[in-house]
Protein backbone atom coordinates (compact mmCIF):
# COMPACT_ATOMS: atom_id res chain seq x y z
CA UNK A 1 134.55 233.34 359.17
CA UNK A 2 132.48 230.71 358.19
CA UNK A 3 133.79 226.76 358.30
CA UNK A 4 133.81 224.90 355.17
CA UNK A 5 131.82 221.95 355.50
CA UNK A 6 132.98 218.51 354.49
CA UNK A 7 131.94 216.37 351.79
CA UNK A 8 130.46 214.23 354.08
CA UNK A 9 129.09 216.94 356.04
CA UNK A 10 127.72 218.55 353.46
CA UNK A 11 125.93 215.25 352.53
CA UNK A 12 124.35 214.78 355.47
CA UNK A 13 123.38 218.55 355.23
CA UNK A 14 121.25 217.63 352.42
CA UNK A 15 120.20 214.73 353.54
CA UNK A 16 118.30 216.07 356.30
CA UNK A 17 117.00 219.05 354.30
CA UNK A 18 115.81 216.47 351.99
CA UNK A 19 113.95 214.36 354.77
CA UNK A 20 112.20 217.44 356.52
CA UNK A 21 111.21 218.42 352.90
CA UNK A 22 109.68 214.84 352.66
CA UNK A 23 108.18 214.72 356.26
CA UNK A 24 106.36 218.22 355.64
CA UNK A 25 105.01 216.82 352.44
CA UNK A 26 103.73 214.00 353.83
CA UNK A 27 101.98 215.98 356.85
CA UNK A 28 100.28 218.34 354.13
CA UNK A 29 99.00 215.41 352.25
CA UNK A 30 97.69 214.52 355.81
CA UNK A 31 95.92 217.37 356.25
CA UNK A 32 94.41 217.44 352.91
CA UNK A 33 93.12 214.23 353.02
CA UNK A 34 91.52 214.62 355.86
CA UNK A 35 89.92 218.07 355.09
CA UNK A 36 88.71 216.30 351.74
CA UNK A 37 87.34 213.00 354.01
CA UNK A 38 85.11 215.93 355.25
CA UNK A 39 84.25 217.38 351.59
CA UNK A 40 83.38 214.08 349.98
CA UNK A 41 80.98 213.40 353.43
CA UNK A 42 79.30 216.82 352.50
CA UNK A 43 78.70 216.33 348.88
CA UNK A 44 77.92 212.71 349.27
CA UNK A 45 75.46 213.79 352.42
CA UNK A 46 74.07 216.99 350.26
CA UNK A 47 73.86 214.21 347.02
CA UNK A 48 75.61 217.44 345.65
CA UNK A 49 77.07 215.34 343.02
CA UNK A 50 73.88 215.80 340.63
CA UNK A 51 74.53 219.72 341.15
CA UNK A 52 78.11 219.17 340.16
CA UNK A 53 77.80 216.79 337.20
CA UNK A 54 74.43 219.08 336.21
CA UNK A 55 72.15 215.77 336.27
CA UNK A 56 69.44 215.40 338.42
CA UNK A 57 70.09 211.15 337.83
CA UNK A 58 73.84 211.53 338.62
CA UNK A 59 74.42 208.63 340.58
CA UNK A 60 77.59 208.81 343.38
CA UNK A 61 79.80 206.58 340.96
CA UNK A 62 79.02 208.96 338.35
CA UNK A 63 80.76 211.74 340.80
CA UNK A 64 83.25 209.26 341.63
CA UNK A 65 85.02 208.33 338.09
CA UNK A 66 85.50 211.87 337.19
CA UNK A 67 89.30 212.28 336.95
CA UNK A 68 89.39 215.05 339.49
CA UNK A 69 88.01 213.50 342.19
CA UNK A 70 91.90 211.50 341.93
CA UNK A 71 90.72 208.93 344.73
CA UNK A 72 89.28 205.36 344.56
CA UNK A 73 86.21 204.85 345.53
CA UNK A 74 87.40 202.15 348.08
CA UNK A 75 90.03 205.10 349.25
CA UNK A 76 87.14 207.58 349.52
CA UNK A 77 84.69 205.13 351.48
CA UNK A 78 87.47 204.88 353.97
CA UNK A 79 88.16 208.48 354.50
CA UNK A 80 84.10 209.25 355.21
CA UNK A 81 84.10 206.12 357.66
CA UNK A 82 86.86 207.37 359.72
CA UNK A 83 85.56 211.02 359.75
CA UNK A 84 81.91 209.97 360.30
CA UNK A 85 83.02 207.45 363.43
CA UNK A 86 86.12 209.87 364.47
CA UNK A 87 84.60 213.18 364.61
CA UNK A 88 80.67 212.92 364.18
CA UNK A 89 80.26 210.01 366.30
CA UNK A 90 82.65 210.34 368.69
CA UNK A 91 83.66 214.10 368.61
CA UNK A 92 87.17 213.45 367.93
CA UNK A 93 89.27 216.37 366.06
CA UNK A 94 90.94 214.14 362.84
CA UNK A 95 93.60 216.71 363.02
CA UNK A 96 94.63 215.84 366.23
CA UNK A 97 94.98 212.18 365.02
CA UNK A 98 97.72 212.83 362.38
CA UNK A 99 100.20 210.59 363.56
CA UNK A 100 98.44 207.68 363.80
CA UNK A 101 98.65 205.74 360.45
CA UNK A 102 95.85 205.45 358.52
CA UNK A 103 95.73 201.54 359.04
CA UNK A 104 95.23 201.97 362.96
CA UNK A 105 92.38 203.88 362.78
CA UNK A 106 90.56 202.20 360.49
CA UNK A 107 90.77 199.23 363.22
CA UNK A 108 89.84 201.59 365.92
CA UNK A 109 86.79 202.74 363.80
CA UNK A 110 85.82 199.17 362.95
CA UNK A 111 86.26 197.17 366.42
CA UNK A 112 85.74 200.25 369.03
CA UNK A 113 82.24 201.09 370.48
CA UNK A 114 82.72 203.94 372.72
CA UNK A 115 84.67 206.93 373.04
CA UNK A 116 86.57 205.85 376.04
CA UNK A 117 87.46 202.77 374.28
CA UNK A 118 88.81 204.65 371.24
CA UNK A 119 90.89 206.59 373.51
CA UNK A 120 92.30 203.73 374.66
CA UNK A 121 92.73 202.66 371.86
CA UNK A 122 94.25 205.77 370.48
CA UNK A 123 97.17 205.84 373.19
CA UNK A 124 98.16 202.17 372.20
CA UNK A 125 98.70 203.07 368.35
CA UNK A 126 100.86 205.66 369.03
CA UNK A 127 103.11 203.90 370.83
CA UNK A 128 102.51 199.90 370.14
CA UNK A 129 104.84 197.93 367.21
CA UNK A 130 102.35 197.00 364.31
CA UNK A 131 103.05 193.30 365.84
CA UNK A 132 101.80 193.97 369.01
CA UNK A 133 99.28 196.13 367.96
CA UNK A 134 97.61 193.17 365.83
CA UNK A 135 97.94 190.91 368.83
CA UNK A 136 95.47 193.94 370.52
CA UNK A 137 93.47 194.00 367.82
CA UNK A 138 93.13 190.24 368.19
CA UNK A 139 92.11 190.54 371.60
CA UNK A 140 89.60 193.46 371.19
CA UNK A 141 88.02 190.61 368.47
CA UNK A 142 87.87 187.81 370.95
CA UNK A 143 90.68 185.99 368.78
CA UNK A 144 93.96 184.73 370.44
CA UNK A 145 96.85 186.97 370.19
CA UNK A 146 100.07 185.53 367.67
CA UNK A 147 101.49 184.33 370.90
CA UNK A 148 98.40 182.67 372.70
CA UNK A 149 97.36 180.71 369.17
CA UNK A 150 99.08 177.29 368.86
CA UNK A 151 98.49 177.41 364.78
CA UNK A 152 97.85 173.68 364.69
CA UNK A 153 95.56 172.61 361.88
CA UNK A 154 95.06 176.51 361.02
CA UNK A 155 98.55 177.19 358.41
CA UNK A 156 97.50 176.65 355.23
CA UNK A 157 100.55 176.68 352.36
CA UNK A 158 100.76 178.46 349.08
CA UNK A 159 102.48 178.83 346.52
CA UNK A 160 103.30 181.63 344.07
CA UNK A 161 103.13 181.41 340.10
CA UNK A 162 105.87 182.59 338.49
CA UNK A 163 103.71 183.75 335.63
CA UNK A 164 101.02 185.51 336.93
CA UNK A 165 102.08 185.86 340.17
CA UNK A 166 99.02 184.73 341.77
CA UNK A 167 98.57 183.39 344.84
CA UNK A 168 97.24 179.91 345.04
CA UNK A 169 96.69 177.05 347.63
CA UNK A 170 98.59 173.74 348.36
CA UNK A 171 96.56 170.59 348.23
């Protein structure tokens, strides 16, 4: 006979169904974006956007504001940078680099020269804080790290409108 579960059993029951739902989600969306990082880097390299919009003068940003394409443009640049360095460049499979966040790599793609380097690199954003991985990336830059830099005459103060909510400098 089967036990009757609690109502706080039962809560946590769905709880967790609710968070593996949410986890698998998030890996598909992953996936996808990476297999459409390599789509966009075909049709941009093909300049298969005039065959698409049926316009031999269709210009990339043409392609780019039609609403099915869904991404920004400044999303899209990203994705073709980080599949043209990751696996064209260096010969990494993207797949394999699913749980690194997006952030991380972009670093890696920006400040790492050689494969070796990106593998090192690699290994410390899986398993570095995001504080101690921007101290790394300050190092890999030839800046000080937060805890080497003695801030003086660097801070700078702002303050925030309450209108507009922009951000502007202290005199």
């Amino acid at each position: 006979m089967k036990k009757e579960l609690t109502k706080e059993e039962r809560r946590g029951e769905e709880a967790f169904a609710t968070w593996t739902k949410l986890t698998s989600n998030i890996a598909d969306i992953r996936k996808k974006t990476i297999e459409n990082a390599k789509l966009f880097t075909e049709i941009y390299d093909n300049q298969w956007e005039k065959d698409i919009l049926g316009d031999e003068e269709a210009t990339w940003v043409a392609f780019l504001a039609q609403p099915e394409v869904f991404y920004t443009r400044a999303e899209i640049n990203r994705f073709m940078v980080l599949h043209r360095r990751f696996s064209v460049e260096w010969g990494f499979v993207l797949e394999d680099l699913l749980d690194i966040p997006i952030t991380k790599l972009e670093n890696i793609a920006k400040y790492c020269e050689t494969s070796n380097q990106v593998q090192h690199y690699l290994d410390l954003a899986r398993t570095l804080s995001s504080a101690d991985w921007r101290d790394e990336m300050s190092k890999l830059q030839g800046k000080p790290s937060q805890t080497d830099c003695d801030h003086k005459g660097m801070l700078k103060r702002y303050e925030i409108c309450g209108k507009c909510g922009q951000k502007h400098p202290v005199e």
